[in-house]
N, C-alpha and C. Protein backbone atom coordinates (compact mmCIF):
# COMPACT_ATOMS: atom_id res chain seq x y z
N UNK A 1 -12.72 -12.94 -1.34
CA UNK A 1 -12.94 -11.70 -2.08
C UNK A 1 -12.65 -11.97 -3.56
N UNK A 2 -13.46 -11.78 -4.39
CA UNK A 2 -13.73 -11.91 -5.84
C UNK A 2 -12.35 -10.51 -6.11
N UNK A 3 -11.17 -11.53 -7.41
CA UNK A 3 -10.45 -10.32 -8.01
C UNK A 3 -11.26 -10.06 -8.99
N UNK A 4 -12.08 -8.72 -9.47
CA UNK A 4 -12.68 -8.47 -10.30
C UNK A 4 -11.89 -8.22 -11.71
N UNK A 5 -11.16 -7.55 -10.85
CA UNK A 5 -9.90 -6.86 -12.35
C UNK A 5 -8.65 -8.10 -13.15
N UNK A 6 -9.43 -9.67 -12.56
CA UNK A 6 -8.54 -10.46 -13.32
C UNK A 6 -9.74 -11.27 -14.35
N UNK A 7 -8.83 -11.71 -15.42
CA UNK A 7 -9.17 -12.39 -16.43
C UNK A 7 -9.04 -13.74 -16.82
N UNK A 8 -9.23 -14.68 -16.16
CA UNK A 8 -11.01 -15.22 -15.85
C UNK A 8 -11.01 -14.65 -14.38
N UNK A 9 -12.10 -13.94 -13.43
CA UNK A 9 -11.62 -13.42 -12.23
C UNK A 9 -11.69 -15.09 -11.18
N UNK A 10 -11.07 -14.63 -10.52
CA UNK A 10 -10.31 -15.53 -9.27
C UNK A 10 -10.73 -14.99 -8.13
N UNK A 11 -10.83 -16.36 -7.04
CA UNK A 11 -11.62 -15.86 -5.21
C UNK A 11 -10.21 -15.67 -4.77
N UNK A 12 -10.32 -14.80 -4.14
CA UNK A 12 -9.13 -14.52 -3.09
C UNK A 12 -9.05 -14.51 -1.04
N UNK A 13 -8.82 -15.63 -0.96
CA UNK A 13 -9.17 -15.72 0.69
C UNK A 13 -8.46 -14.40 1.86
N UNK A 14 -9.90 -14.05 2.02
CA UNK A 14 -9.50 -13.49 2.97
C UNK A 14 -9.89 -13.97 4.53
N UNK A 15 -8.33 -13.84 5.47
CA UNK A 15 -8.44 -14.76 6.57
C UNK A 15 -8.42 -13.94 7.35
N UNK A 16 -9.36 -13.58 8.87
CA UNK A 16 -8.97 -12.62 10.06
C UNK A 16 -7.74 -14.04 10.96
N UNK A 17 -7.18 -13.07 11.27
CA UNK A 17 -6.17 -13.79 12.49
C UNK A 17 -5.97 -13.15 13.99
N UNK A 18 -6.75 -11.81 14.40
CA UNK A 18 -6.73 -11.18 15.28
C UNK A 18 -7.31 -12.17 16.22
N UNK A 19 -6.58 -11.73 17.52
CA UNK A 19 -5.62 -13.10 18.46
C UNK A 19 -6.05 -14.70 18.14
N UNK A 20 -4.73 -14.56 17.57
CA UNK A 20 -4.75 -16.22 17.51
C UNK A 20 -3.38 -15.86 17.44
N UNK A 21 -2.81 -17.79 17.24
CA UNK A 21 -1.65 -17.45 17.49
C UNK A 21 -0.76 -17.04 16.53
N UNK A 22 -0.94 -17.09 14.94
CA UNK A 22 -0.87 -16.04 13.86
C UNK A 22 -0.14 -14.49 14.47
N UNK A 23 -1.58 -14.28 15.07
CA UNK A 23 -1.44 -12.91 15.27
C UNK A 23 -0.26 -12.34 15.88
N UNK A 24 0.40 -13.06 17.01
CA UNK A 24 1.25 -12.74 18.05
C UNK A 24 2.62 -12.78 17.40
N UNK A 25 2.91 -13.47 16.40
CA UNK A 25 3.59 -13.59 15.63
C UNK A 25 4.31 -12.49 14.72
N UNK A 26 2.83 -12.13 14.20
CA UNK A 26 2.71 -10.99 13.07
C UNK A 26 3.14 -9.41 13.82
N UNK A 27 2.52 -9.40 15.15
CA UNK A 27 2.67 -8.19 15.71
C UNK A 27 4.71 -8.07 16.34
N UNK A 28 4.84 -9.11 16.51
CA UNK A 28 6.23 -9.52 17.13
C UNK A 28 7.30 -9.12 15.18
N UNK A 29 7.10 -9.96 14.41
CA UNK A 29 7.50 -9.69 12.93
C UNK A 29 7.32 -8.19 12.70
N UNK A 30 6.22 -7.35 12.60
CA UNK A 30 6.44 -6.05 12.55
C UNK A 30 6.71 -5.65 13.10
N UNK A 31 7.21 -5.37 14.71
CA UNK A 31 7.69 -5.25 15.39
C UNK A 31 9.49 -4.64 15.17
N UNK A 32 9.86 -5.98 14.73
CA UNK A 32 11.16 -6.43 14.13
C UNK A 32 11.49 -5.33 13.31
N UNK A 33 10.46 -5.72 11.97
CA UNK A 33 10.66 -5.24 10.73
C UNK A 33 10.62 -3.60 10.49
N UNK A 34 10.06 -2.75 10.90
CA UNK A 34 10.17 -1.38 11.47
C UNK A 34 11.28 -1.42 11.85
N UNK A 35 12.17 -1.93 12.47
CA UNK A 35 13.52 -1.69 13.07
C UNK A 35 14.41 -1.90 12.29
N UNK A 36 14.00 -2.31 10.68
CA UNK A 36 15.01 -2.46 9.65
C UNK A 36 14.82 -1.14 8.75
N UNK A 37 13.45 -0.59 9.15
CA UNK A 37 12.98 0.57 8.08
C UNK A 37 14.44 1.55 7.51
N UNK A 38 14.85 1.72 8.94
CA UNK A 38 16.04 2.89 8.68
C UNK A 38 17.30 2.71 7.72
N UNK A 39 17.21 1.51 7.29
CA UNK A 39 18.26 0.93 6.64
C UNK A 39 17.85 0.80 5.19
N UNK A 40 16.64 1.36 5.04
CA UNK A 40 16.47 1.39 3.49
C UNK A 40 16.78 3.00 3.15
N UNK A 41 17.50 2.44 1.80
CA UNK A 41 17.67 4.00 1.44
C UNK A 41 16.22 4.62 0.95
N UNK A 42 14.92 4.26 0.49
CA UNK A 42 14.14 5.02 -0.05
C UNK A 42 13.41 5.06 1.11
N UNK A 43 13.42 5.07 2.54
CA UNK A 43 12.56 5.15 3.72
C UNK A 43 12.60 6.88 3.81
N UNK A 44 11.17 7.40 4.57
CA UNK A 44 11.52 8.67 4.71
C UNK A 44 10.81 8.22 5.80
N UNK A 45 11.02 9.05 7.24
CA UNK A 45 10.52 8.61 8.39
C UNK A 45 8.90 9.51 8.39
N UNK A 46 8.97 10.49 7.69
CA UNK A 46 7.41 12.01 7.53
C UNK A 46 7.72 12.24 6.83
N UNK A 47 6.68 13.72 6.49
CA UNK A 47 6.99 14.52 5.57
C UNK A 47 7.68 15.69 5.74
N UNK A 48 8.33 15.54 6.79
CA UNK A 48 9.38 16.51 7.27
C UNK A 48 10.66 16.25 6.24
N UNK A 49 10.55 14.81 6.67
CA UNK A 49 11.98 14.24 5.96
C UNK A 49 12.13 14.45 4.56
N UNK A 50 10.68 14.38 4.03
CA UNK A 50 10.65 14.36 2.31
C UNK A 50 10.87 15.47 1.94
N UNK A 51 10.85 16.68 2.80
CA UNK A 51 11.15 18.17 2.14
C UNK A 51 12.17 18.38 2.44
N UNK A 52 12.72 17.36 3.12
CA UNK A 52 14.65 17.62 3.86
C UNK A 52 15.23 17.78 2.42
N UNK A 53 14.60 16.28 2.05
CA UNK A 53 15.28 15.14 0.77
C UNK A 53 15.07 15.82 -0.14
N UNK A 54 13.73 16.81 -0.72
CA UNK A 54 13.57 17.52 -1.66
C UNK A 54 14.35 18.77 -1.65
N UNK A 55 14.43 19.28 -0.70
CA UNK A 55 15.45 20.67 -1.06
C UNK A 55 17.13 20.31 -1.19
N UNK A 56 17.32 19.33 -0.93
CA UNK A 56 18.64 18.64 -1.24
C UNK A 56 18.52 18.30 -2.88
N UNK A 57 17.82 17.97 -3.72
CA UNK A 57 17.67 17.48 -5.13
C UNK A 57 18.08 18.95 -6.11
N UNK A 58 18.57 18.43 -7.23
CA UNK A 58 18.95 19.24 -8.35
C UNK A 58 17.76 18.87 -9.19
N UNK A 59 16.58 20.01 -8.75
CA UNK A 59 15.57 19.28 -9.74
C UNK A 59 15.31 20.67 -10.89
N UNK A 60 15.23 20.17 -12.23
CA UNK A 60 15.31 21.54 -12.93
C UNK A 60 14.14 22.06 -12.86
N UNK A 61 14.37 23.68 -13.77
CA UNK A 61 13.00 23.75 -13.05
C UNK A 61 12.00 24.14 -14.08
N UNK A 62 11.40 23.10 -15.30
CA UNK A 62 10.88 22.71 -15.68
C UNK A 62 10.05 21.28 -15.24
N UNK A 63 10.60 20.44 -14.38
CA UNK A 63 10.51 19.98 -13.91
C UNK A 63 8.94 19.71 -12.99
N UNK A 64 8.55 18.94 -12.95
CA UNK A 64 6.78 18.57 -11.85
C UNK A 64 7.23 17.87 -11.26
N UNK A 65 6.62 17.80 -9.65
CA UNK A 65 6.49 16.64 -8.92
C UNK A 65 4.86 16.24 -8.50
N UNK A 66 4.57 15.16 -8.60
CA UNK A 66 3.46 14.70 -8.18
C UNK A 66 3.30 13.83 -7.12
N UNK A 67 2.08 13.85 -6.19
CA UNK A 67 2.14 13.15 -5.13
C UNK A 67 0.98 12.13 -5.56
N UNK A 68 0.99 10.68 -4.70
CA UNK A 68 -0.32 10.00 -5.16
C UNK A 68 -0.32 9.57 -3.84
N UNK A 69 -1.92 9.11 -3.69
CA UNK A 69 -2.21 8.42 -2.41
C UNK A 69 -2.83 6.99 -2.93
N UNK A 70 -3.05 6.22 -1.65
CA UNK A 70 -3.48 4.47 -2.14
C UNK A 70 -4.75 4.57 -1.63
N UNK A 71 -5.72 5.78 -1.32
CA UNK A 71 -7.12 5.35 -1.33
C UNK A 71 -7.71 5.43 -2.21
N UNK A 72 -7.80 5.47 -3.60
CA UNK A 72 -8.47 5.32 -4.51
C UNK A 72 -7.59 4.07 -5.55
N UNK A 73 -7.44 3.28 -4.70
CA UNK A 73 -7.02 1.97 -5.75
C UNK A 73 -7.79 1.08 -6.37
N UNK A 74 -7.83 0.72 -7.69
CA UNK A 74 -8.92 -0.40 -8.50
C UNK A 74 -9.86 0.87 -9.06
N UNK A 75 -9.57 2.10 -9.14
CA UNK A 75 -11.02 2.97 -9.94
C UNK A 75 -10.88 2.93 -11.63
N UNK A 76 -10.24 1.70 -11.95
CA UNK A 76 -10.25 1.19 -13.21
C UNK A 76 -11.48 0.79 -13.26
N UNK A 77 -12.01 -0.44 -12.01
CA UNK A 77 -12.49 -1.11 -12.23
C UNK A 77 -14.05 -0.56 -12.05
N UNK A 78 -15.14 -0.83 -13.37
CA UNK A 78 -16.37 -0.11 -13.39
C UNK A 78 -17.17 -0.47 -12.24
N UNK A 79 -17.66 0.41 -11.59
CA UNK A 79 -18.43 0.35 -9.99
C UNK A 79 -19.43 -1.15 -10.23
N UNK A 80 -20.38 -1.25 -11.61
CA UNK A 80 -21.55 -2.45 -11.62
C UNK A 80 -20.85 -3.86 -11.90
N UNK A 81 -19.41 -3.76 -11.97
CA UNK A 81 -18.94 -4.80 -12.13
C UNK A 81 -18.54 -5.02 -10.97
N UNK A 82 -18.01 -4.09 -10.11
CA UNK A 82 -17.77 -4.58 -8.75
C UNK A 82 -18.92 -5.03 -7.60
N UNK A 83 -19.46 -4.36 -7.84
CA UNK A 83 -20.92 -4.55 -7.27
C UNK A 83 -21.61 -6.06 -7.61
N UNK A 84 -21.89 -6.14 -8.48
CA UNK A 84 -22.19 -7.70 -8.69
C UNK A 84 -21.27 -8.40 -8.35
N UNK A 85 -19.96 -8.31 -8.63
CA UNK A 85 -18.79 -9.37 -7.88
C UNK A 85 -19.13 -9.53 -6.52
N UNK A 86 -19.73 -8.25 -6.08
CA UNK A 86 -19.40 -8.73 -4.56
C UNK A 86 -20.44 -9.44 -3.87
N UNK A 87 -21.70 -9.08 -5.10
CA UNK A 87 -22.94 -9.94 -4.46
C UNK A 87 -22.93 -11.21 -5.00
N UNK A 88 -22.13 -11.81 -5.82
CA UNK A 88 -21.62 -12.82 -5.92
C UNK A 88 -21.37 -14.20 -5.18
């Protein structure tokens, strides 16, 4: 996968590993790693939890909160530049 948004852009390998022995690995590692989640202090398990955490805050009230999501990531990058990268 072409990084478009780097300067000179760079290929970036992308590898499937679904079953191999990678995979069994990876599912066993997350597995694990979820079981450490609770031990971070910035983990919220839902959004149950985040309104627990928010009505607990001294937030003034001038104050905004904003939410963001990660499906619109790279809309820096101009659509005909991505487009040719990818036919690339």
């Amino acid at each position: 996968m072409p990084k478009a948004h780097k300067s000179p852009m760079v290929l970036h390998p992308v590898v499937s590993c679904i079953k191999s022995i990678s995979s069994v690995f990876s599912t066993w590692l997350d597995f694990r790693m979820k079981q450490l989640l609770q031990f971070v202090p910035s983990y919220l398990k839902d959004s149950a939890s985040l309104l627990t955490e928010l009505k607990t805050l001294n937030i003034p009230p001038n104050a905004k909160l904003f939410t963001a999501d990660a499906t619109g990531m790279y809309t820096n990058i101009d659509t005909v530049v991505r487009v040719s990268a990818i036919r690339d």
